[in-house]
Protein backbone atom coordinates (compact mmCIF):
# COMPACT_ATOMS: atom_id res chain seq x y z
CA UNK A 1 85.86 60.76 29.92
CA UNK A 2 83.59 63.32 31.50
CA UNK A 3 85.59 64.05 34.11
CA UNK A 4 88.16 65.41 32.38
CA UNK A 5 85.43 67.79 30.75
CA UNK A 6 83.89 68.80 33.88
CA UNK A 7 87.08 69.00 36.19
CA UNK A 8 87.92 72.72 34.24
CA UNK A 9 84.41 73.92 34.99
CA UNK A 10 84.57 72.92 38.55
CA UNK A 11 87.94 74.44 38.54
CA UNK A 12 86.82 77.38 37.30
CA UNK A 13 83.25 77.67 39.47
CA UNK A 14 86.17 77.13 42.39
CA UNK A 15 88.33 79.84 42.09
CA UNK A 16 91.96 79.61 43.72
CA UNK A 17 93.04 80.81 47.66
CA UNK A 18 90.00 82.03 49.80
CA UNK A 19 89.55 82.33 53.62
CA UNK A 20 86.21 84.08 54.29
CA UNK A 21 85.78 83.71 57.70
CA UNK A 22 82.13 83.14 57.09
CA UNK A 23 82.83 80.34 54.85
CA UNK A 24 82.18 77.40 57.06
CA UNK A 25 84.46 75.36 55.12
CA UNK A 26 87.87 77.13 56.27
CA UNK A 27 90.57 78.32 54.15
CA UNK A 28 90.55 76.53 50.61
CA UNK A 29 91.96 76.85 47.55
CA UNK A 30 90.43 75.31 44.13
CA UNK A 31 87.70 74.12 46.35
CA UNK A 32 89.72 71.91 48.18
CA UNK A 33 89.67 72.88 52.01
CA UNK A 34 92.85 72.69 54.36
CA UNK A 35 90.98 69.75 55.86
CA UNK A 36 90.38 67.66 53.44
CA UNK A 37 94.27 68.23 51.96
CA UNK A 38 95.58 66.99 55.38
CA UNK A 39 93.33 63.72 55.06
CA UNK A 40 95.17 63.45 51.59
CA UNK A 41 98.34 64.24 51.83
CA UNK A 42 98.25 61.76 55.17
CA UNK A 43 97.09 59.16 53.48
CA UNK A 44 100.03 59.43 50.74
CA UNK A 45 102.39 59.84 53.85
CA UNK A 46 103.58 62.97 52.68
CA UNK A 47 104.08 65.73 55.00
CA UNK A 48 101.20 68.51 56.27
CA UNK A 49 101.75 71.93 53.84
CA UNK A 50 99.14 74.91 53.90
CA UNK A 51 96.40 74.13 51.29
CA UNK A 52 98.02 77.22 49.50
CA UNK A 53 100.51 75.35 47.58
CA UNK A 54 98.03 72.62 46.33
CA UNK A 55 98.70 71.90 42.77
CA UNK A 56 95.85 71.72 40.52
CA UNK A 57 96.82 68.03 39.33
CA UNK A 58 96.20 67.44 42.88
CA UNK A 59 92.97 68.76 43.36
CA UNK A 60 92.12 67.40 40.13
CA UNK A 61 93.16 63.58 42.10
CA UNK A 62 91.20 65.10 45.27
CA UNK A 63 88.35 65.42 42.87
CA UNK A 64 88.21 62.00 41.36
CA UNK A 65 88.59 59.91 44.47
CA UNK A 66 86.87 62.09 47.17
CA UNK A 67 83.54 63.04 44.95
CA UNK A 68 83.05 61.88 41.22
CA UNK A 69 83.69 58.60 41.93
CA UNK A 70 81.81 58.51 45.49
CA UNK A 71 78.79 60.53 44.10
CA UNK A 72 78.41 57.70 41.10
CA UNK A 73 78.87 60.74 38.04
CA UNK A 74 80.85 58.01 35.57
CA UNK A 75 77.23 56.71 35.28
CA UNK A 76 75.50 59.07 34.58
CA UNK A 77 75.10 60.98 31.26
CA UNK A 78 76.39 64.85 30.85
CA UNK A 79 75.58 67.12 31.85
CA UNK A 80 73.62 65.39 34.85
CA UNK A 81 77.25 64.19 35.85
CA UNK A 82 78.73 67.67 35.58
CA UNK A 83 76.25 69.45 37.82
CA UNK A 84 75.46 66.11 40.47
CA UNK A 85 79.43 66.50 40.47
CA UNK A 86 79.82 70.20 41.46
CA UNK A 87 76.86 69.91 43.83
CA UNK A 88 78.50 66.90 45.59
CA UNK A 89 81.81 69.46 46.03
CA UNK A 90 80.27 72.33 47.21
CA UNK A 91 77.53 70.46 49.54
CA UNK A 92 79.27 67.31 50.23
CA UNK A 93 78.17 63.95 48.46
CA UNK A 94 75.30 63.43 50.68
CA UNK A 95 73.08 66.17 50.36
CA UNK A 96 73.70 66.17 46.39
CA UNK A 97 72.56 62.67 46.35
CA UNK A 98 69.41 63.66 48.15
CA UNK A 99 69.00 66.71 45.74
CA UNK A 100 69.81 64.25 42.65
CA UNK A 101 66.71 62.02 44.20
CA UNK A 102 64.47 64.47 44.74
CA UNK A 103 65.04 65.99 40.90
CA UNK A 104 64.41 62.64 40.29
CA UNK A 105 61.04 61.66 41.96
CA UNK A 106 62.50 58.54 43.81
CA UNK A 107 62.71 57.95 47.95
CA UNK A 108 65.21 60.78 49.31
CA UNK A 109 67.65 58.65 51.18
CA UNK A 110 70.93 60.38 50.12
CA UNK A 111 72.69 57.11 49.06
CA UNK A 112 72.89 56.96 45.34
CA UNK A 113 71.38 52.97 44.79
CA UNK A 114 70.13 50.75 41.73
CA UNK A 115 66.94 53.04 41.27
CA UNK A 116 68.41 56.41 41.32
CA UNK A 117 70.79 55.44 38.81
CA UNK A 118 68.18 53.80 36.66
CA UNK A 119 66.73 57.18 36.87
CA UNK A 120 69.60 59.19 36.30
CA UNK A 121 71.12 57.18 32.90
CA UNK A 122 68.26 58.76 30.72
CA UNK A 123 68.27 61.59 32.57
CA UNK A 124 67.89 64.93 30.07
CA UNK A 125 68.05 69.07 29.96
CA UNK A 126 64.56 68.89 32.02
CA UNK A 127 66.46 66.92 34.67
CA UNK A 128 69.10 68.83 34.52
CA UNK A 129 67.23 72.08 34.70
CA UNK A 130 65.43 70.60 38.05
CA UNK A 131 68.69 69.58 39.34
CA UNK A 132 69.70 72.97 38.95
CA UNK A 133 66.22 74.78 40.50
CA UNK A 134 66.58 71.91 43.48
CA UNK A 135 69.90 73.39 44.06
CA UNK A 136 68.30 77.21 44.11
CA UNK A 137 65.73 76.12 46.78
CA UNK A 138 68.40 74.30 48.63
CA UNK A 139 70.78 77.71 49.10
CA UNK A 140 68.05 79.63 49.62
CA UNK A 141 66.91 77.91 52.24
CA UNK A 142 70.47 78.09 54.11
CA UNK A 143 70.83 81.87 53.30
CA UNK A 144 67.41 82.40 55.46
CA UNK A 145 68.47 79.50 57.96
CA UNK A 146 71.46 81.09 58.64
CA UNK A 147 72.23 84.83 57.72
CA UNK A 148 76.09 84.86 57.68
CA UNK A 149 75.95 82.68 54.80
CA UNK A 150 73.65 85.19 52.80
CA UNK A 151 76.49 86.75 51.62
CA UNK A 152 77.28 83.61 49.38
CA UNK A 153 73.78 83.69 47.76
CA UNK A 154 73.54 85.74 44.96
CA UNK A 155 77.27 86.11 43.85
CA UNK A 156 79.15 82.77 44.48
CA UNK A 157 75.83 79.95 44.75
CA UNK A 158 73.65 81.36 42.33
CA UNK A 159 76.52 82.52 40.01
CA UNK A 160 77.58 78.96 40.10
CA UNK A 161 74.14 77.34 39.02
CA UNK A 162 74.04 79.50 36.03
CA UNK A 163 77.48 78.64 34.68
CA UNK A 164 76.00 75.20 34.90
CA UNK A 165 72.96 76.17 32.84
CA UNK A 166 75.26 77.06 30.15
CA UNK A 167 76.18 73.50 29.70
CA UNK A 168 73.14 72.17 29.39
CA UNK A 169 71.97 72.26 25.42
């Protein structure tokens, strides 16, 4: 299953406990924020806990249910699924499915449909190297849009989209 190959990568792209107060996502750890943990642990009925003692067998559920499956990556081949897959974690499922369709060539709608995944199942290291330079314009666009997130550029973003070039052969 390709999840269970790209879940360590993500992992690892993630990092553990961070709370830069610049990072508009709040305190998160693994990637996970102290947000979306609530929504999860509420739905389960457990009780609230800081996002600090997350497990990663828990983010590694977060993952599956809250953005591989949503974002459509079990159909499409690897390493498109690994990189549509981080992309739809670190800018949320919608704007990854508009940056999937516009690597793609079809109508940017930012719901993943029939066509886009026509497109995406023979989808190959060209694709995946747009995907990837999509991704580039995309940051750089919110580092100039918004200068508190600059800081994020170059050492976290950009760091990321290269350890996702790796994987592509």
């Amino acid at each position: 299953m390709s999840f269970a190959r790209a879940l360590p990568i993500l992992l690892r792209n993630e990092g553990g406990l961070a709370d830069d107060p610049a990072d508009r996502g709040g305190r998160t750890n693994k990637g996970i924020t102290q947000r979306t943990y609530d929504h999860w642990l509420e739905r389960l009925g457990h009780e609230l806990q800081p996002v600090d003692f997350m497990t990663d067998d828990v983010a590694g559920a977060i993952y599956l249910s809250a953005y591989w499956t949503p974002a459509y990556c079990d159909r499409m081949p690897w390493p498109l699924s690994l990189i549509h897959f981080d992309c739809a974690v670190n800018c949320g499922p919608h704007q990854a499915a508009k940056l999937l369709q516009r690597t793609l060539g079809v109508a940017v709608d930012g719901i993943i449909g029939p066509l886009t995944l026509s497109r995406a199942a023979p989808a190959g290291p060209r694709d995946c190297y747009r995907y990837l330079l999509e991704r580039a314009f995309y940051y750089r666009a919110l580092a100039r849009g918004d200068p508190t997130q600059q800081k994020f550029l170059a050492g976290g973003w950009l760091h990321r989209l290269e350890t996702l070039y790796a994987e592509i052969q």
